[in-house]
N, C-alpha and C. Protein backbone atom coordinates (compact mmCIF):
# COMPACT_ATOMS: atom_id res chain seq x y z
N UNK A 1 63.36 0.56 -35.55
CA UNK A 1 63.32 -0.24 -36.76
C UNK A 1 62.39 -1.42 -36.66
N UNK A 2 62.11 -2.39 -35.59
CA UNK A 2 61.49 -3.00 -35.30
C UNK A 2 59.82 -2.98 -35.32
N UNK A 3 59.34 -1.30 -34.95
CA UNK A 3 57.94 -1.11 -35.28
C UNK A 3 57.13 -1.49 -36.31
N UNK A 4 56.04 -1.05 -35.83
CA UNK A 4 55.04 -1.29 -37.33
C UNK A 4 55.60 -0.09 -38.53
N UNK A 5 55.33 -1.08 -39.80
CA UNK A 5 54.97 0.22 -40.88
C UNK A 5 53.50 0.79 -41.28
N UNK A 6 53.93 1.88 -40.77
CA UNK A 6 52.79 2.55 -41.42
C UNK A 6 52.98 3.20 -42.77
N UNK A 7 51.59 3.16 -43.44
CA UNK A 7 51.61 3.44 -45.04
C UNK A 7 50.44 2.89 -45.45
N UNK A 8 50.86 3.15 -46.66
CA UNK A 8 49.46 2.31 -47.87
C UNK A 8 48.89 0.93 -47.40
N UNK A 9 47.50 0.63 -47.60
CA UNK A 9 47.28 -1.07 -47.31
C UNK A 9 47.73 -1.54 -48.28
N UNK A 10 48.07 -3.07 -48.23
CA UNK A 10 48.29 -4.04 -49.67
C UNK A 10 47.05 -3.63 -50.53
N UNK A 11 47.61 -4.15 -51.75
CA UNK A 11 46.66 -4.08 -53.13
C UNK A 11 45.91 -5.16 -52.74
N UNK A 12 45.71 -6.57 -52.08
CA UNK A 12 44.96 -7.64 -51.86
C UNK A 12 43.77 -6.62 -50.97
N UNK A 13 43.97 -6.00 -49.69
CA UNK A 13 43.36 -5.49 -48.85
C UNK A 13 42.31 -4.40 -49.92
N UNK A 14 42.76 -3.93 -50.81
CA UNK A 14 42.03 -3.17 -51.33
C UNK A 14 40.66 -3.66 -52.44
N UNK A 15 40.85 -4.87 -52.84
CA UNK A 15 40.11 -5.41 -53.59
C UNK A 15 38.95 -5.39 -53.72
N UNK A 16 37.98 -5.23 -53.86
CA UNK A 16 36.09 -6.03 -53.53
C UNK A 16 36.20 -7.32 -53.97
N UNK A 17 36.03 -7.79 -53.70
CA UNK A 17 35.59 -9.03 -54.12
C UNK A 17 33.99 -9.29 -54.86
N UNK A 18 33.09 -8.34 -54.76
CA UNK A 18 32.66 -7.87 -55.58
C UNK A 18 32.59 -7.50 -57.00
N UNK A 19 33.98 -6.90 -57.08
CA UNK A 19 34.29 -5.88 -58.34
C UNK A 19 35.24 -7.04 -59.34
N UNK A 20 34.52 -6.97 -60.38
CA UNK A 20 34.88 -8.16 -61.45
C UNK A 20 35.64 -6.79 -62.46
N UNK A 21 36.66 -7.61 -63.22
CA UNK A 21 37.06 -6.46 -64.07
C UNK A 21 36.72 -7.16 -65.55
N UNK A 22 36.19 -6.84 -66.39
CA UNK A 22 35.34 -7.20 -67.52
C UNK A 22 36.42 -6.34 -68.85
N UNK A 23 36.62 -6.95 -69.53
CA UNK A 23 37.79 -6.49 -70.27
C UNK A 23 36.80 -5.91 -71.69
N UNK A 24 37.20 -5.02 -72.50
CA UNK A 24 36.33 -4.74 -73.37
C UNK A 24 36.68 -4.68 -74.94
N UNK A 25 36.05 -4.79 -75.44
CA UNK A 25 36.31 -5.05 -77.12
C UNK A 25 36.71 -3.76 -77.66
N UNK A 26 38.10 -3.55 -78.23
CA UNK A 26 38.49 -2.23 -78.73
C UNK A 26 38.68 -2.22 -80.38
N UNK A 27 38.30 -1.33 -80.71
CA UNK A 27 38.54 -1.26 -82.16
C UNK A 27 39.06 -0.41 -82.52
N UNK A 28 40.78 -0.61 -82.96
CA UNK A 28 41.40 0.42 -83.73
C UNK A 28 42.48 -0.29 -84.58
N UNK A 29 42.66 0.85 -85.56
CA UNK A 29 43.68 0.35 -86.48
C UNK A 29 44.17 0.06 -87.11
N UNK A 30 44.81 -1.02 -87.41
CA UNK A 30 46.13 -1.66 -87.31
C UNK A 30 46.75 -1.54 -88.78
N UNK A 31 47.74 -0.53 -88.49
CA UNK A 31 48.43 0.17 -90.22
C UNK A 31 49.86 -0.42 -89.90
N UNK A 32 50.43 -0.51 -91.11
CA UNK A 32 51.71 -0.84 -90.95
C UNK A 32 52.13 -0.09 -92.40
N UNK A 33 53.40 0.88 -92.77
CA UNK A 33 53.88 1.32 -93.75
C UNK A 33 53.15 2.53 -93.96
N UNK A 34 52.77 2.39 -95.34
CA UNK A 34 52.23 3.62 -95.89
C UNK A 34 51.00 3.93 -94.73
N UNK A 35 50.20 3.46 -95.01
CA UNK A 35 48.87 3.56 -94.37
C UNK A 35 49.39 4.10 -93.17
N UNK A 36 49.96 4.14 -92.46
CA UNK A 36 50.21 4.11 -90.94
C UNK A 36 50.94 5.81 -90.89
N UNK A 37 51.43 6.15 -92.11
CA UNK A 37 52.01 7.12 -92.22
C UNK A 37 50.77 7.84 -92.37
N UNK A 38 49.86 8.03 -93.35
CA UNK A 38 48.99 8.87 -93.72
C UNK A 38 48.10 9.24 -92.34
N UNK A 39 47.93 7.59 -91.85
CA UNK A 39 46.90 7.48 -90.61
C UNK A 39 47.62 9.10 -89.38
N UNK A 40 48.73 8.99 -89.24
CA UNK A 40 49.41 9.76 -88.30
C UNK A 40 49.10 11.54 -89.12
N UNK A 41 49.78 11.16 -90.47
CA UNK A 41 50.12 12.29 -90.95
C UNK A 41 48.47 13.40 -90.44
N UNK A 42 47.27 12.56 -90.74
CA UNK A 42 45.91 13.10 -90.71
C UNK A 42 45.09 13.12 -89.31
N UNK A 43 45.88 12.38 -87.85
CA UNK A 43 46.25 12.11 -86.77
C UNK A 43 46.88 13.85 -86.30
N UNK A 44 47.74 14.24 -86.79
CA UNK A 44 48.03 15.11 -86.18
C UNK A 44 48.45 16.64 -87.07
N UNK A 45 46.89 16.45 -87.84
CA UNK A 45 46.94 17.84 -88.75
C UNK A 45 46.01 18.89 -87.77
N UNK A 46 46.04 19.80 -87.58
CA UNK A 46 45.19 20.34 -86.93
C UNK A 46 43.95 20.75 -87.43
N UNK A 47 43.31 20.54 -88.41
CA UNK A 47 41.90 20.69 -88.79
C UNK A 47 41.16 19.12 -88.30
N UNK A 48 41.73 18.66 -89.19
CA UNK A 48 40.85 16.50 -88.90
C UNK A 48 41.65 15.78 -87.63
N UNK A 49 42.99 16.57 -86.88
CA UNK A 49 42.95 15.49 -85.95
C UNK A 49 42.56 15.32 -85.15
N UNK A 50 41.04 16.34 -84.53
CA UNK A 50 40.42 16.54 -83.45
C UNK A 50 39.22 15.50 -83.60
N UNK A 51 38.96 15.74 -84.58
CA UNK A 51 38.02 14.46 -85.41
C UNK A 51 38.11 13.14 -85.31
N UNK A 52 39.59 12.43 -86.06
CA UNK A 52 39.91 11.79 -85.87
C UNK A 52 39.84 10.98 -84.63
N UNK A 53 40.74 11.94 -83.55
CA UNK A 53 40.60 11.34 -82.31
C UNK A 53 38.70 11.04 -81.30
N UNK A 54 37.94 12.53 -81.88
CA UNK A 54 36.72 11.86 -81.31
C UNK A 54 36.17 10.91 -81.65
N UNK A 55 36.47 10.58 -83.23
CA UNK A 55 35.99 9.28 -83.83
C UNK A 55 36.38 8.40 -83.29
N UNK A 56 37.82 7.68 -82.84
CA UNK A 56 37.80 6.60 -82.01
C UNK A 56 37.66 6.31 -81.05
N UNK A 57 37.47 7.47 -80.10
CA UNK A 57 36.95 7.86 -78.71
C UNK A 57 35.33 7.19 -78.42
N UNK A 58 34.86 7.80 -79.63
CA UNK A 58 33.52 7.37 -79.53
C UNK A 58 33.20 6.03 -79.88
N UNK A 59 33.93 5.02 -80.95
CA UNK A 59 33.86 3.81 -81.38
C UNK A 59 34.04 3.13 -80.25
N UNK A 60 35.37 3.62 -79.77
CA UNK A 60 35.58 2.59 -78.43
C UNK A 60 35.36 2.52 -77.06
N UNK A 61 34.06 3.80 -76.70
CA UNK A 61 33.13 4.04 -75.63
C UNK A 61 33.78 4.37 -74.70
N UNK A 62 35.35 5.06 -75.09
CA UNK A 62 36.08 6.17 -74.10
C UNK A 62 35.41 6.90 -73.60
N UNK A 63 34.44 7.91 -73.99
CA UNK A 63 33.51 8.60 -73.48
C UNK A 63 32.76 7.80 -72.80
N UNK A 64 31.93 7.20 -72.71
CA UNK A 64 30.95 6.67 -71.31
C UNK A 64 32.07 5.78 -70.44
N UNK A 65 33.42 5.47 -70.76
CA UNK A 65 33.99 5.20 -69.89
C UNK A 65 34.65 5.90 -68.78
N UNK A 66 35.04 7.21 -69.31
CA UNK A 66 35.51 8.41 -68.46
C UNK A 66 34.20 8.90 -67.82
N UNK A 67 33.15 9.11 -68.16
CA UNK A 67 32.08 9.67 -67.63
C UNK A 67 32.21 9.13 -66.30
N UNK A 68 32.04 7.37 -66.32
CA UNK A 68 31.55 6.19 -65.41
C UNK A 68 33.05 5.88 -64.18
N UNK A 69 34.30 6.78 -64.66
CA UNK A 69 35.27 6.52 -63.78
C UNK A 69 35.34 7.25 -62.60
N UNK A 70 35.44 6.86 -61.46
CA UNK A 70 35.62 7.28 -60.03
C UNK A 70 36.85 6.92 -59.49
N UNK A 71 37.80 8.22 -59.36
CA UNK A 71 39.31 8.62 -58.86
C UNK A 71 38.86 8.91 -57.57
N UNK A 72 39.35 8.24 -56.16
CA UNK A 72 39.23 7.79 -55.22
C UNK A 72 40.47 9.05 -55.12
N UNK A 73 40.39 9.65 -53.68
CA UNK A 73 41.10 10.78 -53.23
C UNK A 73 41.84 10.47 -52.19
């Protein structure tokens, strides 16, 4: 019981100090009531909600953000 633990490093140890995290401007939204109903209802029709969703995908540079992400193994 006394030994070392072995495992994961701390989240501090993992850092760069380098690596700044830059927060980004999102644009979606913001329905409340009716609107919010239709927004969904046309959200999850299966002709326009594929649309839908690339449309805000693309407004809010989800795509070049997934492109630009690196999942560490």
């Amino acid at each position: 019981m006394g030994g070392k633990v072995k495992g994961t490093p701390r989240a501090m140890a993992l850092v760069d100090a380098a690596t700044q995290y830059e927060p980004l401007v999102l644009r979606a939204p913001r329905l409340t009531g009716f609107p919010l109903r239709a927004f969904v209802w046309l959200h999850e029709s299966p002709l326009l909600g594929p649309l839908v969703t690339s449309v805000l995908k693309k407004q809010n540079n989800m795509t070049q953000m997934m492109q630009h992400t690196v999942i560490p193994e």
